[in-house]
C-alpha atoms as a PDB file:
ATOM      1  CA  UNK A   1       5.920 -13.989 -12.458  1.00  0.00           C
ATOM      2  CA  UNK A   2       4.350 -12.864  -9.239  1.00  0.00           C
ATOM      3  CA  UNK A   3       0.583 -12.952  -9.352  1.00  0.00           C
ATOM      4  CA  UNK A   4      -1.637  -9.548  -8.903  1.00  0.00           C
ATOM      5  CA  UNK A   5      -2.623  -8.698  -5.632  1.00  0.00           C
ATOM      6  CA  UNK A   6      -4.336  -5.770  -3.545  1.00  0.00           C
ATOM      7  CA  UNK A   7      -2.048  -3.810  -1.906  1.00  0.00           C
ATOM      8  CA  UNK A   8      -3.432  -1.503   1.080  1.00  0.00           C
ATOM      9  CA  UNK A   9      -7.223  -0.678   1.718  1.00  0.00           C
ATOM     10  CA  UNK A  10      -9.968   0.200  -0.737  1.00  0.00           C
ATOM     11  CA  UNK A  11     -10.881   3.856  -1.295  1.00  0.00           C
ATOM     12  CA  UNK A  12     -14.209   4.540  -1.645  1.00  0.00           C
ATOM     13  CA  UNK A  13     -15.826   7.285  -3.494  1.00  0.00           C
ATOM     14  CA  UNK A  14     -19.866   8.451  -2.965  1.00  0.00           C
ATOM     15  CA  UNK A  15     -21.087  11.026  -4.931  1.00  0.00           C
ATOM     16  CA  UNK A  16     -23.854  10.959  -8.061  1.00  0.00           C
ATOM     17  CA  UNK A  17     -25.775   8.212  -7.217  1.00  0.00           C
ATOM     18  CA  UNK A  18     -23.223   5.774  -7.784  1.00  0.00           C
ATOM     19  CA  UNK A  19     -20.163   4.382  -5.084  1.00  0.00           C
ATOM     20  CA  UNK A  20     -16.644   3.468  -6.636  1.00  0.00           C
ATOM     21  CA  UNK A  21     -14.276   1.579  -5.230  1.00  0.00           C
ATOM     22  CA  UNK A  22     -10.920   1.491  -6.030  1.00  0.00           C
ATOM     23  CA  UNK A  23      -8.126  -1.363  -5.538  1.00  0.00           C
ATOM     24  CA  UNK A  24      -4.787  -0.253  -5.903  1.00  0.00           C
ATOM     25  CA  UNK A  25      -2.349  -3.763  -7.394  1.00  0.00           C
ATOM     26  CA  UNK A  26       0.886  -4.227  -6.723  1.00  0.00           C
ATOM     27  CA  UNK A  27       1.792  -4.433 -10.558  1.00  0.00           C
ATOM     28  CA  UNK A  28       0.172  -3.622 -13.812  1.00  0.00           C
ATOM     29  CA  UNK A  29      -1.984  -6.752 -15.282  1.00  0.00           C
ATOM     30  CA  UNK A  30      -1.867  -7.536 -18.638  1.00  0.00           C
ATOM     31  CA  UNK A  31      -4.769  -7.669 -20.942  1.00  0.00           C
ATOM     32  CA  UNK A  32      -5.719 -10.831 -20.647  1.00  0.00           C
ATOM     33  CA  UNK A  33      -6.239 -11.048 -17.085  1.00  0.00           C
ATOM     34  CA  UNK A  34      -7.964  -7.694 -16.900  1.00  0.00           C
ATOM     35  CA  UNK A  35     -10.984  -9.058 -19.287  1.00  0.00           C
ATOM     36  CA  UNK A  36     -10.701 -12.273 -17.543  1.00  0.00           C
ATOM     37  CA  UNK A  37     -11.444  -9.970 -14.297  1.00  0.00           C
ATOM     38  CA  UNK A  38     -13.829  -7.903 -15.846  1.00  0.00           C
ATOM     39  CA  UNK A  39     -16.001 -10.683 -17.524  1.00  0.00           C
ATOM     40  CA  UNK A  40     -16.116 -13.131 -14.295  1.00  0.00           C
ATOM     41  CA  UNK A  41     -16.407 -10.190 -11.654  1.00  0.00           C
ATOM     42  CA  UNK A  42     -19.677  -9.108 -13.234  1.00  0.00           C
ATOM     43  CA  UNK A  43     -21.674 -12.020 -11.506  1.00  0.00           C
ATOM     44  CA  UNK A  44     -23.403 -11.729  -8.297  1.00  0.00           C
ATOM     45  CA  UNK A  45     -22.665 -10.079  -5.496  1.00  0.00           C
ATOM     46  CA  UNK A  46     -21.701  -7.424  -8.574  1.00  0.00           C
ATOM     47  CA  UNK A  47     -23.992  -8.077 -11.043  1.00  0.00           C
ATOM     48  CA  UNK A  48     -24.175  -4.322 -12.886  1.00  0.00           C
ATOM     49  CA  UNK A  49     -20.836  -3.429 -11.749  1.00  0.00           C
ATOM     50  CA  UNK A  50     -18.702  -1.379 -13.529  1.00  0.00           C
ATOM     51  CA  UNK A  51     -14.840  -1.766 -14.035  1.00  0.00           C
ATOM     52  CA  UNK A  52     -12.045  -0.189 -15.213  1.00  0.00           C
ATOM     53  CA  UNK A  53      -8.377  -0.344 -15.345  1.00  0.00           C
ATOM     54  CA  UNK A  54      -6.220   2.251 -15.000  1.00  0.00           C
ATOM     55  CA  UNK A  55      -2.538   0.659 -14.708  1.00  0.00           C
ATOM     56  CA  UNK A  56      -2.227  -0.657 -11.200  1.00  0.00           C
ATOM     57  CA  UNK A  57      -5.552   0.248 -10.135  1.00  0.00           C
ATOM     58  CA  UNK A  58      -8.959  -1.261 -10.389  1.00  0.00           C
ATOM     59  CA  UNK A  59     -12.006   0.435  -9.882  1.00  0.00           C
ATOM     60  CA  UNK A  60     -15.409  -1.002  -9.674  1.00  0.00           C
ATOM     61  CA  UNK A  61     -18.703   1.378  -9.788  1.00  0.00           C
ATOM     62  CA  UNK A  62     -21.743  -0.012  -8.034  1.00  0.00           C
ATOM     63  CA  UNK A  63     -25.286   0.567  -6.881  1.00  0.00           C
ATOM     64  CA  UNK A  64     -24.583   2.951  -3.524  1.00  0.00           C
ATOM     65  CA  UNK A  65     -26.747   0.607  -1.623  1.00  0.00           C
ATOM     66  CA  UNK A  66     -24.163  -2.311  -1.512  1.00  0.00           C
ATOM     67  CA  UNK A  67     -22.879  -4.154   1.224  1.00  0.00           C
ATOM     68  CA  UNK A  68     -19.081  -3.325   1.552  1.00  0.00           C
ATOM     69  CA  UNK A  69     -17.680  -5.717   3.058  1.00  0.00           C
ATOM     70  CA  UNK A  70     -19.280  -8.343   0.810  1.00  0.00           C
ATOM     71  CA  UNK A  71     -17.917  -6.473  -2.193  1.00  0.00           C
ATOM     72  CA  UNK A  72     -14.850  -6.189  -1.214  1.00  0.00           C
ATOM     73  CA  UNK A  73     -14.237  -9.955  -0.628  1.00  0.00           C
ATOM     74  CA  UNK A  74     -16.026 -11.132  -4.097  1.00  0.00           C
ATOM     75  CA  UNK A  75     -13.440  -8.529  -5.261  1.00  0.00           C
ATOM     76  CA  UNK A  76     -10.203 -10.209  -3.437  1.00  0.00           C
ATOM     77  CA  UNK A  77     -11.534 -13.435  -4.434  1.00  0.00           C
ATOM     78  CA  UNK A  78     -12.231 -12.264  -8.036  1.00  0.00           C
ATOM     79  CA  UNK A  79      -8.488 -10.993  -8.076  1.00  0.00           C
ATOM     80  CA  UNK A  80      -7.038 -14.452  -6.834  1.00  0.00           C
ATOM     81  CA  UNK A  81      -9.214 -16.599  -9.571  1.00  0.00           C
ATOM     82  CA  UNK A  82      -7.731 -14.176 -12.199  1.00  0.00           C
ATOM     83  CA  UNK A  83      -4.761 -15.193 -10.869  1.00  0.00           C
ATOM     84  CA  UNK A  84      -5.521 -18.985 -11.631  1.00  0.00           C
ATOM     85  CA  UNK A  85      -7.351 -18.769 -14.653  1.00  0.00           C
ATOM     86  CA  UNK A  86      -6.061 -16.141 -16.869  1.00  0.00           C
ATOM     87  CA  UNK A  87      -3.902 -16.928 -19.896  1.00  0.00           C
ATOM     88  CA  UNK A  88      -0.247 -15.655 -19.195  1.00  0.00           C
ATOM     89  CA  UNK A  89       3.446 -15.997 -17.653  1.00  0.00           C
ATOM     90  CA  UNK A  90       2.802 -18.102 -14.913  1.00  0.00           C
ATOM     91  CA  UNK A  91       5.505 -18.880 -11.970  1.00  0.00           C
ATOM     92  CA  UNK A  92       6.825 -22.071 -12.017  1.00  0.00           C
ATOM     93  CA  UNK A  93       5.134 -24.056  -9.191  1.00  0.00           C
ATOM     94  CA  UNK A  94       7.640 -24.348  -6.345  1.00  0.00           C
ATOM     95  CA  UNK A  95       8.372 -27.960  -5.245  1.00  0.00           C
ATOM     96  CA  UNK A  96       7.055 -29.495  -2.108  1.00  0.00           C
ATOM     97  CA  UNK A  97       9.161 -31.723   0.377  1.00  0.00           C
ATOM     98  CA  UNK A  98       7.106 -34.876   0.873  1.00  0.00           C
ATOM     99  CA  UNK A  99       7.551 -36.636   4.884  1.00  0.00           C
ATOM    100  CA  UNK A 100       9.480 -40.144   4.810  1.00  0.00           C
ATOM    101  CA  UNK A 101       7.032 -42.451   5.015  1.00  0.00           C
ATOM    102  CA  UNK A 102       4.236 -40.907   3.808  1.00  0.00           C
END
């Protein structure tokens, strides 16, 4: 099975003292991996985050004051260790060619 993966930008949304952002997936996680996500994307640089799961998109609420860019690659990386850790289907590793010789 093909692992979950951002697909496009994230939208942002200010309003009420609080920013969202939301990641649209390229497929609809199962259970397991979203409360895998949602319990190891809660540390630092999102500690206090909020997330949901709507189908194939995530979105995170956090303080407005937040650094962007920072949150959006703890997110990506958050997304690829869900990936790796989760319980589920997993794709069969594809085999490498190993050089003569070496």
């Amino acid at each position: 099975m093909v692992g979950i993966r951002r697909v496009g930008a994230p939208r942002f949304e200010q309003g009420d003292g609080r920013l969202l952002i939301h990641l649209k997936l390229n497929r609809q996680p199962e259970a397991a991996w979203i409360q895998y996500f949602k319990t190891h994307a809660l540390s630092a640089p999102l500690t206090g985050a909020k997330v949901t799961a709507d189908r194939r998109e995530l979105t995170v609420e956090v303080p407005p004051r937040s650094n962007l860019g920072e949150l959006v690659t703890a997110l990506d990386c958050f997304i690829e260790c869900a990936n790796l850790l989760s319980p589920g289907p997993r794709r069969p590793a594809t085999p490498r060619s190993v050089p003569a010789g070496g």
